[in-house]
C-alpha atoms as a PDB file:
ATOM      1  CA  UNK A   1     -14.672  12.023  33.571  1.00  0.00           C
ATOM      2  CA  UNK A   2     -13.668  14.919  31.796  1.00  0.00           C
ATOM      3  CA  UNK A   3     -16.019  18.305  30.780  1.00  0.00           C
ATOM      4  CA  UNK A   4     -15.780  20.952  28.762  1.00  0.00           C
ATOM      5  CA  UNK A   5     -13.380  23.464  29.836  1.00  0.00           C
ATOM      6  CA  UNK A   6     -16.143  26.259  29.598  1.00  0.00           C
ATOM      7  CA  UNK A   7     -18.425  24.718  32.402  1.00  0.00           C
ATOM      8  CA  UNK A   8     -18.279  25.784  35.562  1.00  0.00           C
ATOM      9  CA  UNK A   9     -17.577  29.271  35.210  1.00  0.00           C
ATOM     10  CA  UNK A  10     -18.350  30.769  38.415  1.00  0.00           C
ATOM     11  CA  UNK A  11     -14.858  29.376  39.335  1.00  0.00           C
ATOM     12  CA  UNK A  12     -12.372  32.200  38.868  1.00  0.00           C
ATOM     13  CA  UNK A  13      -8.871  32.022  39.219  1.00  0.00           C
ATOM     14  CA  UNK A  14      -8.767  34.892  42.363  1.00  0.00           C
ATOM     15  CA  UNK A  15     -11.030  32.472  44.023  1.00  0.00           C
ATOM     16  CA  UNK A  16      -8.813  29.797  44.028  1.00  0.00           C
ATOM     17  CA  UNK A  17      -5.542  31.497  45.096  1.00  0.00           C
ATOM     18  CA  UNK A  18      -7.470  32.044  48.768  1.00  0.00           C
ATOM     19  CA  UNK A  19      -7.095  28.498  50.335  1.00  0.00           C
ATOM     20  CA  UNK A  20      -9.706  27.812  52.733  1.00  0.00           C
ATOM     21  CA  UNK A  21      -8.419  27.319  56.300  1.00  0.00           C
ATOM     22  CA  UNK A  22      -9.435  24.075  58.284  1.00  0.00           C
ATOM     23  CA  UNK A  23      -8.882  22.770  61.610  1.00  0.00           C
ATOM     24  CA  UNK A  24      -5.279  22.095  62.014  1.00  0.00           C
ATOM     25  CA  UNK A  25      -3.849  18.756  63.241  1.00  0.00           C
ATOM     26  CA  UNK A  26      -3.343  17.908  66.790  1.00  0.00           C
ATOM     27  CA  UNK A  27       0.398  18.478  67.531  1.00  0.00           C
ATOM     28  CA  UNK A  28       0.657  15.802  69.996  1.00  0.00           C
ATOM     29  CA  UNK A  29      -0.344  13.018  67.903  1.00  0.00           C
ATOM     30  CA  UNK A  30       0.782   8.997  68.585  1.00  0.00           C
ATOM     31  CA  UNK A  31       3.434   7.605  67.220  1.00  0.00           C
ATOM     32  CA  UNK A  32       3.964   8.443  63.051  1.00  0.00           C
ATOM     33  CA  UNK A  33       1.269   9.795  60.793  1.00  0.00           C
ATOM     34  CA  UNK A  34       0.542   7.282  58.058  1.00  0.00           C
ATOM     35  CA  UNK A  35       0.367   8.964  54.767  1.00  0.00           C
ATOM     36  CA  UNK A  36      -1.800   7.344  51.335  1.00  0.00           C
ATOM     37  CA  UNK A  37      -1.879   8.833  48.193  1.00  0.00           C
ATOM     38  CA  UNK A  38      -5.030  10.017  46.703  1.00  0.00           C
ATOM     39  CA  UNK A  39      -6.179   8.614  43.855  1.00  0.00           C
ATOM     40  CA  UNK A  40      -8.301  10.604  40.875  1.00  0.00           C
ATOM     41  CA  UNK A  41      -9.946   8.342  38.373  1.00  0.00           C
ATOM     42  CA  UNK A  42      -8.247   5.502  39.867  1.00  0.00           C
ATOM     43  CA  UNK A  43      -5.029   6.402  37.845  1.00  0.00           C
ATOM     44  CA  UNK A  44      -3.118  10.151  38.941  1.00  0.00           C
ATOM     45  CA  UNK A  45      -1.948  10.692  41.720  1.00  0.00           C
ATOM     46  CA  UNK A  46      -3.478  14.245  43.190  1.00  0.00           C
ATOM     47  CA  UNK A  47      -2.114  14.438  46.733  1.00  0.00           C
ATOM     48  CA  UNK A  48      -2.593  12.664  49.265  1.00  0.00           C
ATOM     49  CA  UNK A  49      -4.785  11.433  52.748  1.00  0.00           C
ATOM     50  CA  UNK A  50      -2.801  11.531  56.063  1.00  0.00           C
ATOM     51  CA  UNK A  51      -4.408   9.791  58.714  1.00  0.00           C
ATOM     52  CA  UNK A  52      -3.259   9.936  62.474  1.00  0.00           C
ATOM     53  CA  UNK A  53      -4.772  10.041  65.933  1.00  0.00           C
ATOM     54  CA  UNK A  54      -4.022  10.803  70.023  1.00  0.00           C
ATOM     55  CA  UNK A  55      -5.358   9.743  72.893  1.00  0.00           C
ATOM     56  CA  UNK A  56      -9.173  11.149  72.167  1.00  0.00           C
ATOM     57  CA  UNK A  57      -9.644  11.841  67.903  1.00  0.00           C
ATOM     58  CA  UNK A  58      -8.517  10.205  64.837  1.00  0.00           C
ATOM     59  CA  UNK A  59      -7.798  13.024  62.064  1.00  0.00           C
ATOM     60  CA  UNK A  60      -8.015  12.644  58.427  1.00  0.00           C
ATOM     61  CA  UNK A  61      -6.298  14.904  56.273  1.00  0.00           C
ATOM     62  CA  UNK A  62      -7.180  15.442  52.130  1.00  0.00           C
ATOM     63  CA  UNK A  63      -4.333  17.452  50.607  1.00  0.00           C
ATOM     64  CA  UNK A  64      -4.514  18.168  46.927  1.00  0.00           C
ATOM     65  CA  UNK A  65      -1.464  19.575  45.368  1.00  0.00           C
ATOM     66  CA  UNK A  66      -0.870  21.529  41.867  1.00  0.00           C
ATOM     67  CA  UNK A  67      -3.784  22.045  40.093  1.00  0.00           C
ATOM     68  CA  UNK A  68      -6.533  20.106  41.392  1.00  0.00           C
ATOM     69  CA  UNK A  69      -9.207  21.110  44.393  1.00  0.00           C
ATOM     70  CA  UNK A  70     -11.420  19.375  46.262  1.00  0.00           C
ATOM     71  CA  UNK A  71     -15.115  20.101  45.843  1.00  0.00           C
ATOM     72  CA  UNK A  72     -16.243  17.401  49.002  1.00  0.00           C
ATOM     73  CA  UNK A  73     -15.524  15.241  51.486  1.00  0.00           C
ATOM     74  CA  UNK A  74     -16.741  12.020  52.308  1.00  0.00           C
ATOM     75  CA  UNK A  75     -15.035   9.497  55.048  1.00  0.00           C
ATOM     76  CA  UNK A  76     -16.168   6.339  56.628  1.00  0.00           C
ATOM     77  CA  UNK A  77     -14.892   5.044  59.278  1.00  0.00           C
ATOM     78  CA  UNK A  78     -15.456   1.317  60.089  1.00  0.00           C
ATOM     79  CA  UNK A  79     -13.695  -1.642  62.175  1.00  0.00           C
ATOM     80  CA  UNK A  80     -14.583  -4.613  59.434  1.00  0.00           C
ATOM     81  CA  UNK A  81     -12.901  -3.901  55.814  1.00  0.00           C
ATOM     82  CA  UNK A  82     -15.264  -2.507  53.116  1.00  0.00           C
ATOM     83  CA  UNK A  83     -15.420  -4.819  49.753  1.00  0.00           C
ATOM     84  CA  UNK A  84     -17.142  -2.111  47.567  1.00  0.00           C
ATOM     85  CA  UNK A  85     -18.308   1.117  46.893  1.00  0.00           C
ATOM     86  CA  UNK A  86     -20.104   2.814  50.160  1.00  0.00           C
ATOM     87  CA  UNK A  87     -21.976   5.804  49.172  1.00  0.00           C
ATOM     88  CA  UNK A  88     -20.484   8.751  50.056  1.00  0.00           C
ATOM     89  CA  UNK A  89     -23.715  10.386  50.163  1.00  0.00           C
ATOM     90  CA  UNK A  90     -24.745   8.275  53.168  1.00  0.00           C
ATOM     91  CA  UNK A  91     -21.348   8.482  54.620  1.00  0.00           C
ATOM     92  CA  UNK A  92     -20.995   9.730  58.278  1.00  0.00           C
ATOM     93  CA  UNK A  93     -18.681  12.421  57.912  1.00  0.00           C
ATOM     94  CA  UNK A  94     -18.783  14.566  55.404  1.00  0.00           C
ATOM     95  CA  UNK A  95     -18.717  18.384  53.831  1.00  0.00           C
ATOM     96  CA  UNK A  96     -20.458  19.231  50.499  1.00  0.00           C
ATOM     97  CA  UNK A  97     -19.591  21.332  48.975  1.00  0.00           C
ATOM     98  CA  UNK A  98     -16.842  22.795  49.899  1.00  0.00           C
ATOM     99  CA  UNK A  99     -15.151  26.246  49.393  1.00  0.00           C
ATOM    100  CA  UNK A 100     -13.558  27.172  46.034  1.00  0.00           C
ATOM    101  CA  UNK A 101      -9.935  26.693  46.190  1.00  0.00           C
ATOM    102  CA  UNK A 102     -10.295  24.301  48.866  1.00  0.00           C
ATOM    103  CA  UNK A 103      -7.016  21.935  49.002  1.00  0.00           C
ATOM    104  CA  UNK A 104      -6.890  20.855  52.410  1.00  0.00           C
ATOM    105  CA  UNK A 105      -9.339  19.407  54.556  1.00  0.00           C
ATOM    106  CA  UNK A 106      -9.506  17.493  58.030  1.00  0.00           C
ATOM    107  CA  UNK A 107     -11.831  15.620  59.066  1.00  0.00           C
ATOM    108  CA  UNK A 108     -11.422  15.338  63.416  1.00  0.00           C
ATOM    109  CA  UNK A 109     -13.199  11.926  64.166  1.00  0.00           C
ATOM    110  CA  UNK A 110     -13.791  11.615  68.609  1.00  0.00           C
ATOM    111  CA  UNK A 111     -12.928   8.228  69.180  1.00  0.00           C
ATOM    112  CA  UNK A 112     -15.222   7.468  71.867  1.00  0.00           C
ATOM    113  CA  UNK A 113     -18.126   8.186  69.444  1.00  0.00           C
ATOM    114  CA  UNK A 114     -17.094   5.650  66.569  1.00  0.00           C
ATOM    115  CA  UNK A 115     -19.793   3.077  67.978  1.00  0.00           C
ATOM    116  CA  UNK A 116     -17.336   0.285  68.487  1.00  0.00           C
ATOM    117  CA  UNK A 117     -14.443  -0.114  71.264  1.00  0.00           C
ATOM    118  CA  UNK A 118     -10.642   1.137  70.398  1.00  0.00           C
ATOM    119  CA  UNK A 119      -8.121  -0.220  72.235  1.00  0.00           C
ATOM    120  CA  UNK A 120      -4.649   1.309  70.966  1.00  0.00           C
ATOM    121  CA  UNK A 121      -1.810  -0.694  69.481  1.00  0.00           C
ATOM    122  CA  UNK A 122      -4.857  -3.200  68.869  1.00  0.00           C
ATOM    123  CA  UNK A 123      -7.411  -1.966  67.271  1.00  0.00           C
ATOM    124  CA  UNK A 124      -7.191  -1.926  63.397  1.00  0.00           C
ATOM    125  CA  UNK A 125      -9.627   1.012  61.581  1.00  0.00           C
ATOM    126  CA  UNK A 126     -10.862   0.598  58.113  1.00  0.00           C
ATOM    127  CA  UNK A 127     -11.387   4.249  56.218  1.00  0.00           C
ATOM    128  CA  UNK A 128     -12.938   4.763  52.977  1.00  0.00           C
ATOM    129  CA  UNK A 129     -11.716   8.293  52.133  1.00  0.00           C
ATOM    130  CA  UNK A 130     -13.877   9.772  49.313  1.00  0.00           C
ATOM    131  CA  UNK A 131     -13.120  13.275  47.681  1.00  0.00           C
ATOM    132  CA  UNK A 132     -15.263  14.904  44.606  1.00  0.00           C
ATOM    133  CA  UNK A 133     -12.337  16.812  42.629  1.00  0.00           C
ATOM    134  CA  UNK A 134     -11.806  19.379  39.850  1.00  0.00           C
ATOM    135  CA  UNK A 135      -8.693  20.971  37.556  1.00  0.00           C
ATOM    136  CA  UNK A 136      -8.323  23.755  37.089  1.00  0.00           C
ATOM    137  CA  UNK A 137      -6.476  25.861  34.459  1.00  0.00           C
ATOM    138  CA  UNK A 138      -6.214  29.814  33.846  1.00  0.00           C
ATOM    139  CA  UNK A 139      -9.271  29.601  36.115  1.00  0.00           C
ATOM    140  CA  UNK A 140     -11.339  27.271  33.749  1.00  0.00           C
ATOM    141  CA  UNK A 141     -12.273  23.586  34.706  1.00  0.00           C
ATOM    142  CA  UNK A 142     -10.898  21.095  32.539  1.00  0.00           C
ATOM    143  CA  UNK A 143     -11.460  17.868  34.231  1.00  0.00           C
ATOM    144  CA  UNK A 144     -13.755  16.697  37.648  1.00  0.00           C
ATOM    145  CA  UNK A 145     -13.349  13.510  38.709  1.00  0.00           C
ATOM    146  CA  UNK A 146     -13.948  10.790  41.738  1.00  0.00           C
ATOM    147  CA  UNK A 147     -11.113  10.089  43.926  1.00  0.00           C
ATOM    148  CA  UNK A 148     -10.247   7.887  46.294  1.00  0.00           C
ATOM    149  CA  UNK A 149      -6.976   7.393  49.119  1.00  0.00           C
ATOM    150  CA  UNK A 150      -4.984   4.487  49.737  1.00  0.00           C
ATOM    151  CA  UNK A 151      -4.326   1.154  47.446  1.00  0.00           C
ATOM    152  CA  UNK A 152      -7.319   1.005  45.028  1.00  0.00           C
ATOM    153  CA  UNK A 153      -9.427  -1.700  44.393  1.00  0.00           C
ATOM    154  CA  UNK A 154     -11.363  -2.640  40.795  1.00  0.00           C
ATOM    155  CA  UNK A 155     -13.852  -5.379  41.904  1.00  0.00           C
ATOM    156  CA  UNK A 156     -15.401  -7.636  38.928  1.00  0.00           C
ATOM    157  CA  UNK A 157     -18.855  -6.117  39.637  1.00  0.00           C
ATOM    158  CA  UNK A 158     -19.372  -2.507  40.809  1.00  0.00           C
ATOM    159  CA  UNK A 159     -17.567   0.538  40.709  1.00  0.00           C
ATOM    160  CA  UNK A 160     -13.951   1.279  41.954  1.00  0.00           C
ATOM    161  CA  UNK A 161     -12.714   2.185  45.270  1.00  0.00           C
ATOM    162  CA  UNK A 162      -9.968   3.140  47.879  1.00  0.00           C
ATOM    163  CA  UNK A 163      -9.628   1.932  51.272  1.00  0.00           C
ATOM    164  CA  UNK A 164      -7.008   2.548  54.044  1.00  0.00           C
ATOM    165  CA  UNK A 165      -5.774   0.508  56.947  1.00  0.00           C
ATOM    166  CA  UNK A 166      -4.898   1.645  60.351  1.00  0.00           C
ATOM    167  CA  UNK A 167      -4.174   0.618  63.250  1.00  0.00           C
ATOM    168  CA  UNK A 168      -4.719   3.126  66.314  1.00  0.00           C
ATOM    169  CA  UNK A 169      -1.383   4.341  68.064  1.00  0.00           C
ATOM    170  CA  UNK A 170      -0.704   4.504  71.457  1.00  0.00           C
ATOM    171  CA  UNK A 171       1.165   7.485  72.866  1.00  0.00           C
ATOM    172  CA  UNK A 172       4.311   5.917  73.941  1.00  0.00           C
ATOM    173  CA  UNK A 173       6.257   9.101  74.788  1.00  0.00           C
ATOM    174  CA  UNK A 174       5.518   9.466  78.525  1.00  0.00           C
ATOM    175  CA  UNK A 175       7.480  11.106  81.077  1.00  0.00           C
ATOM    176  CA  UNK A 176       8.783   8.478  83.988  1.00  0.00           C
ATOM    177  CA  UNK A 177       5.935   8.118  86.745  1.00  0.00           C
ATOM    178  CA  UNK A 178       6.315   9.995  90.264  1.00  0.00           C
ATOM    179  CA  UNK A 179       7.378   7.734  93.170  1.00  0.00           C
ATOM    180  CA  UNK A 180       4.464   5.276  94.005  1.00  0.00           C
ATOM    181  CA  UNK A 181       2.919   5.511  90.140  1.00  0.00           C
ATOM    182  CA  UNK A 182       3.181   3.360  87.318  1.00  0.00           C
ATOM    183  CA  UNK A 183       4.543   3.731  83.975  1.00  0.00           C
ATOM    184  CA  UNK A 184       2.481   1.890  81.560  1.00  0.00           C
ATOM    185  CA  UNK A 185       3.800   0.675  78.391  1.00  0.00           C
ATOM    186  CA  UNK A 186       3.315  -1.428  75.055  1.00  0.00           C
ATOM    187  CA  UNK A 187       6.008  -4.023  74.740  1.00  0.00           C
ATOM    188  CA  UNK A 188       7.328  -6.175  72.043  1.00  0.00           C
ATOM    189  CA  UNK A 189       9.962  -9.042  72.290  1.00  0.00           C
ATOM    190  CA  UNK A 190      12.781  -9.669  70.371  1.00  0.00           C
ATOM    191  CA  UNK A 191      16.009  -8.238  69.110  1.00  0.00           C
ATOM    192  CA  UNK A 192      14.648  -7.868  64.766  1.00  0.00           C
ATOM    193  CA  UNK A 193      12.855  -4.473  64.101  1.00  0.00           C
ATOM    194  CA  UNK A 194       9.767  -4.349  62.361  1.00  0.00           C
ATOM    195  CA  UNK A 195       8.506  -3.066  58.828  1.00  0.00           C
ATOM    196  CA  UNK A 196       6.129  -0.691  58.977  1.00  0.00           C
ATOM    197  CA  UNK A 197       5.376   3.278  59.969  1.00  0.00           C
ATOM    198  CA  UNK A 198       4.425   2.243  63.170  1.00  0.00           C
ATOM    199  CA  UNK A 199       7.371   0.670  65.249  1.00  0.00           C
ATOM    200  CA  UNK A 200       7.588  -3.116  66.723  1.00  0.00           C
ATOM    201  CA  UNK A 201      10.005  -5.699  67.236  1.00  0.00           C
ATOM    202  CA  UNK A 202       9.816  -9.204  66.929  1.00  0.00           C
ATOM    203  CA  UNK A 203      11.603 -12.498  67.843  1.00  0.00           C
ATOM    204  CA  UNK A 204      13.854 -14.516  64.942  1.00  0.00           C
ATOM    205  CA  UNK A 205      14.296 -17.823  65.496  1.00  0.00           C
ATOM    206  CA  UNK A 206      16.982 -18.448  63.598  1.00  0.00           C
ATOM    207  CA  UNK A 207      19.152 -16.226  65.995  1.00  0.00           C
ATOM    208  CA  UNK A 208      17.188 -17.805  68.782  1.00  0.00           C
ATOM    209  CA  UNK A 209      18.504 -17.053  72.583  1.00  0.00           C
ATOM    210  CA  UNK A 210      17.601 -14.377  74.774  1.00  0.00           C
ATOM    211  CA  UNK A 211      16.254 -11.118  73.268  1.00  0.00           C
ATOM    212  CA  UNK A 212      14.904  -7.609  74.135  1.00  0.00           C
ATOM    213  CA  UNK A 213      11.754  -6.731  74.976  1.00  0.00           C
ATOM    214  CA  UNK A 214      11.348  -3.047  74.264  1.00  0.00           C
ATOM    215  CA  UNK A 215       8.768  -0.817  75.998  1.00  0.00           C
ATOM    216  CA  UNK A 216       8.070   2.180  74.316  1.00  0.00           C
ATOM    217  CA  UNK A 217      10.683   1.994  71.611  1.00  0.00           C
ATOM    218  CA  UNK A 218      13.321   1.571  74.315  1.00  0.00           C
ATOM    219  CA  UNK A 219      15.367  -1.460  75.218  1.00  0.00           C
ATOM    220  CA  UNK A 220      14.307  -3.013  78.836  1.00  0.00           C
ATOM    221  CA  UNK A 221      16.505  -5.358  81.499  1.00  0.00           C
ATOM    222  CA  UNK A 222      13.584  -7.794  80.149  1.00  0.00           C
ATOM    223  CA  UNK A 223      14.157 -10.325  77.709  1.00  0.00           C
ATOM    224  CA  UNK A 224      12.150 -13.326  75.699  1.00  0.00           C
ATOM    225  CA  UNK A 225      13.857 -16.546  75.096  1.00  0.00           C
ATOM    226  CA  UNK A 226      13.420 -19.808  73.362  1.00  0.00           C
ATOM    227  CA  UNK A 227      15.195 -22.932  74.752  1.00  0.00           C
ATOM    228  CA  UNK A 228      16.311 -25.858  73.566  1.00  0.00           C
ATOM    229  CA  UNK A 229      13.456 -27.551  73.550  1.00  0.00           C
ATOM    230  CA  UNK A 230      10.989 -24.827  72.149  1.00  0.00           C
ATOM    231  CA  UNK A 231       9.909 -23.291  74.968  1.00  0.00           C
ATOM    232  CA  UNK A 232       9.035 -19.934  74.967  1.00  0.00           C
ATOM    233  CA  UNK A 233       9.592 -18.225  77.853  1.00  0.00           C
ATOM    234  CA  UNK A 234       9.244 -14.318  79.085  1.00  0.00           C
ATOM    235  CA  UNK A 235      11.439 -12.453  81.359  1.00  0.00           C
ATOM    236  CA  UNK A 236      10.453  -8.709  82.510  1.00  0.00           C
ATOM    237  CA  UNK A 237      13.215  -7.677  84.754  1.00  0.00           C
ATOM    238  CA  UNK A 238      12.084  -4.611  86.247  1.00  0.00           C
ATOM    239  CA  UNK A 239       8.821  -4.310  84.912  1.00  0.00           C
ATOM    240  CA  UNK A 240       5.784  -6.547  85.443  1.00  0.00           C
ATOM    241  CA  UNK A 241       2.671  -6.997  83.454  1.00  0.00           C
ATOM    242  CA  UNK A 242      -0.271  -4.941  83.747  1.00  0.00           C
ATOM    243  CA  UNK A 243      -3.445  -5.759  85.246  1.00  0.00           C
ATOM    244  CA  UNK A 244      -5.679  -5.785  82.056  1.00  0.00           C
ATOM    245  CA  UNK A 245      -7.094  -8.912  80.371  1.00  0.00           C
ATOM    246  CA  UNK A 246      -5.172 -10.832  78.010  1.00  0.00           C
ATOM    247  CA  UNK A 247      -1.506  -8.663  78.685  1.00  0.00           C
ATOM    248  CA  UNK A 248       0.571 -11.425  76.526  1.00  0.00           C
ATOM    249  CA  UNK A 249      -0.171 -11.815  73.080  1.00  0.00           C
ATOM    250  CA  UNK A 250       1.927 -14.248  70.638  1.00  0.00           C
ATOM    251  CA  UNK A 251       1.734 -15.125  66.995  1.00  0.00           C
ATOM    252  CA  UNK A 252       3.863 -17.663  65.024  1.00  0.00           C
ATOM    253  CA  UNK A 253       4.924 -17.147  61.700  1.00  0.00           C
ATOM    254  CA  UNK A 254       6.222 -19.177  59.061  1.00  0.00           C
ATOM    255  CA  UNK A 255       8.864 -18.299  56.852  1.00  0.00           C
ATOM    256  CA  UNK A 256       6.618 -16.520  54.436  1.00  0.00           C
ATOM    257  CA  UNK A 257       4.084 -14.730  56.363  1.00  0.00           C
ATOM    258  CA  UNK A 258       5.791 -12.295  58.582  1.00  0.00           C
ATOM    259  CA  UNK A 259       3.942  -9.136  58.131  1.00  0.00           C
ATOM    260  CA  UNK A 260       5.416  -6.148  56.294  1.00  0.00           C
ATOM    261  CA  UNK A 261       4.087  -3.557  58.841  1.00  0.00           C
ATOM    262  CA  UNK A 262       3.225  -4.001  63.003  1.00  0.00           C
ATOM    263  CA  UNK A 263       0.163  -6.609  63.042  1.00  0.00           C
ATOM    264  CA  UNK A 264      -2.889  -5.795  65.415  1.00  0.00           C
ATOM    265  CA  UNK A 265      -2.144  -7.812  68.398  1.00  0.00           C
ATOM    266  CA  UNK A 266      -6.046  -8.226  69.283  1.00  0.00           C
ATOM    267  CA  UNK A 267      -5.981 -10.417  66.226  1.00  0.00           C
ATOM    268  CA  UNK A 268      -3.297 -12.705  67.541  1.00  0.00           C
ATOM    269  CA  UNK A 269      -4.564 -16.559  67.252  1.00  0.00           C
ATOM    270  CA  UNK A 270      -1.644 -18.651  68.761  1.00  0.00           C
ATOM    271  CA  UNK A 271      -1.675 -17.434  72.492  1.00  0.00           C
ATOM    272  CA  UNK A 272      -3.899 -14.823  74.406  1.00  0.00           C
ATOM    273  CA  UNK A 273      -3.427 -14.916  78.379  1.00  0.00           C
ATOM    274  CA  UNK A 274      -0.846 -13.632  80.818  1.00  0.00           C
ATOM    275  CA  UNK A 275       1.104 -16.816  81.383  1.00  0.00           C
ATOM    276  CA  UNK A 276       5.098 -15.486  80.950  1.00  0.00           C
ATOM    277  CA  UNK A 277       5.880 -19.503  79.819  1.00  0.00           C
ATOM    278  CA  UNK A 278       3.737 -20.115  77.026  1.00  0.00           C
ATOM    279  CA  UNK A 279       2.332 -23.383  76.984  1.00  0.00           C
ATOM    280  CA  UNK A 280       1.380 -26.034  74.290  1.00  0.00           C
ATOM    281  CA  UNK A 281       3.794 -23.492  71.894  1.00  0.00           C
ATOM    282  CA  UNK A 282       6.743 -24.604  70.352  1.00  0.00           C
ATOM    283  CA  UNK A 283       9.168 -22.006  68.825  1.00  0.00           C
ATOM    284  CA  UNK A 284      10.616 -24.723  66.447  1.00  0.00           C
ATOM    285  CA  UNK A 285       7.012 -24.709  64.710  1.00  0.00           C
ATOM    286  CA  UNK A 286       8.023 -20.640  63.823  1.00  0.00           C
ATOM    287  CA  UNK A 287      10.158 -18.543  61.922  1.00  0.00           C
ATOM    288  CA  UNK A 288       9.309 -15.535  63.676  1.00  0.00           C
ATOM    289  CA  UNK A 289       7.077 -14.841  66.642  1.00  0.00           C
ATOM    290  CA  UNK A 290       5.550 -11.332  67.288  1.00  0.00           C
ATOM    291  CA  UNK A 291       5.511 -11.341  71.131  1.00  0.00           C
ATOM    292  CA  UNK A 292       3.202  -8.400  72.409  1.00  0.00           C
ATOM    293  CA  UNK A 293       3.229  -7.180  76.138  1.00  0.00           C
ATOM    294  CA  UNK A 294       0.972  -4.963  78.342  1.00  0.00           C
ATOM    295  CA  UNK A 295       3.048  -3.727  80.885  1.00  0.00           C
ATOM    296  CA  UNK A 296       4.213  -1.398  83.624  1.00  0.00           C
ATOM    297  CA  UNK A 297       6.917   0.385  85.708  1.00  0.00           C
ATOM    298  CA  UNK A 298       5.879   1.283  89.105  1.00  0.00           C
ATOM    299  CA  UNK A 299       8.371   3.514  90.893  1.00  0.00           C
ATOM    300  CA  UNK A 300       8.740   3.196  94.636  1.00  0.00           C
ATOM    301  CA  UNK A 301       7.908  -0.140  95.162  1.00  0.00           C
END
C-alpha cells in the first residue's frame, strides 16, 4: 500500500539515524542460523528473518536494510503448519509499536514455555513472522506496507502470508566426557552428505556396503550396512545407543523424494525402535535411507 509522502510527519530523518538497540543473539547458538528473506507486499525483498536457538530459547531476528524500518513485530510460534493469515494482533509475541528507526529486532522465545514438547534434531517449529513496515526518504514516508519472512504463500481465498520452517538444533559441539561420563550424541548413517543448513548424512544404495555413521559431524569406528539380501544392519563400534525411547529412526526413500534439507526424524514412518537389524525392511525397496541414531560415548568403561 503506498501513502502520500507528506503523512507521517513526526518521522524525521535525525530520528531514524539512532537505531534502537535490542537484545543481542545468544553466542552459543546450535548448529547454523537459518536465514529467510523478508518479504514487503509479497514482492521486495527488505531484509531478512534469522531464526536460531540453544539449549533453552529460540531467537528470531527482523533485520531491515536500506531504507525501510520496522514499525512492529508480530511472531507465532506453532508445531502444526499455518494455512492462512493468523492475526498478528492476537499473536503471542509481539511489540507495537516500535521505536523510530527501528531495523533490528529479536524476539527471545524460552523453549520450555512454547506449550508443546521440543525434542532437538526432532522437533520441527512452524513461525509466522509478521512485521508492519515503512520507507523512508529525506525523512518523509513514501510507502508502509505488510511484510512477511520466508517462502510466501497466495491462497485462493484470504489474504497473503509467510511462513518459516525449522527444525530445533541440537548442540553438537561438546567437549569429550570425564572418565566414567557419557558423551551423548546425534548420529546419522551413511557415507552421502546432506542438503540443507543443518548437517546430516544419509545412506545411498546405489554405493551400498558399509558406511559411516557420524556423531556430531564427525566420522565414528561405527558403520551401517546393507547386505545382499536387503538387510539393513547397524554397527556402533565404540559407541552404544542411548537409553531414550525410540534411539533408531529409519526412512526409505525413493528415487525422487530424498529431501533437500535434514528431515525431522520424529516424523520417520518406516522404522521407530532400537533394534540395530531392522526387521521387515528391505534396502532394495530404497534409493536412499536416512538412518538416525541416539547415542553415546561413555569413557571409562
Amino acid at each position: 500500500m503506498r501513502v502520500n509522502a507528506c503523512k507521517m510527519t513526526g518521522f524525521v530523518l535525525s530520528a531514524l539515524l539512532a537505531l534502537v538497540a535490542m537484545p543481542a543473539m545468544a553466542q552459543d547458538i546450535c548448529g547454523m542460523p537459518q536465514v529467510e528473506t523478508l518479504w514487503a507486499g509479497q514482492t521486495t525483498d527488505i531484509g531478512t528473518v534469522t531464526v536460531s536457538n540453544d539449549e533453552t530459547n529460540l531467537y528470531v531476528t527482523y533485520d531491515t536494510t536500506d531504507n525501510w524500518y520496522l514499525t512492529a513485530v508480530h511472531l507465532y510460534v506453532l508445531n502444526t503448519e499455518p494455512t492462512e493469515r493468523l492475526a498478528p494482533g492476537q499473536a503471542p509475541y509481539k511489540d507495537d509499536p516500535l521505536p523510530a528507526g527501528t531495523q533490528s529486532y529479536t524476539f527471545i522465545v524460552p523453549l520450555a514455555g512454547l506449550g508443546f514438547g521440543v525434542t532437538c534434531d526432532q522437533t520441527q517449529l512452524w513461525l509466522q513472522p509478521h512485521a508492519a513496515v515503512v520507507q523512508i526518504v529525506d525523512g518523509q514516508v513514501m510507502q508502509e506496507e505488510t511484510a512477511y519472512g520466508g517462502p510466501i504463500t497466495q491462497p485462493p481465498q484470504g489474504s497473503w502470508y509467510g511462513n518459516i520452517a525449522y527444525v530445533v538444533q541440537c548442540c553438537d559441539e561438546e567437549p569429550p566426557p570425564p572418565p566414567g561420563e557419557c558423551q551423548e550424541e546425534t548420529a546419522w548413517g551413511g557415507n552421502s552428505e546432506g542438503g540443507g543448513r543443518t548437517w546430516w548424512y544419509y545412506y545411498d544404495t546405489e554405493i551400498g556396503g558399509a558406511q559411516t555413521i557420524y556423531a556430531g559431524q564427525q566420522p565414528t569406528d561405527g558403520t551401517v550396512t546393507c547386505d545382499d539380501d536387503g538387510q539393513l544392519s547397524i554397527a556402533l563400534g565404540s559407541w552404544s545407543l542411548q537409553d531414550v525411547e525410540e534411539p533408531v529412526k529409519v526412512q526409505c526413500y525413493k528415487a525422487n523424494e530424498l529431501p533437500t534439507s535434514r528431515p525431522p526424524a520424529g516424523q520417520f514412518t518406516t522404522f521407530k525402535g532400537d533394534a540395530l537389524t531392522i526387521p521387515n525392511f528391505d534396502c532394495n525397496a530404497c534409493s536412499y535411507i536416512a538412518i538416525h541414531l541416539d547415542v553415546e560415548l561413555c569413557e571409562g568403561e
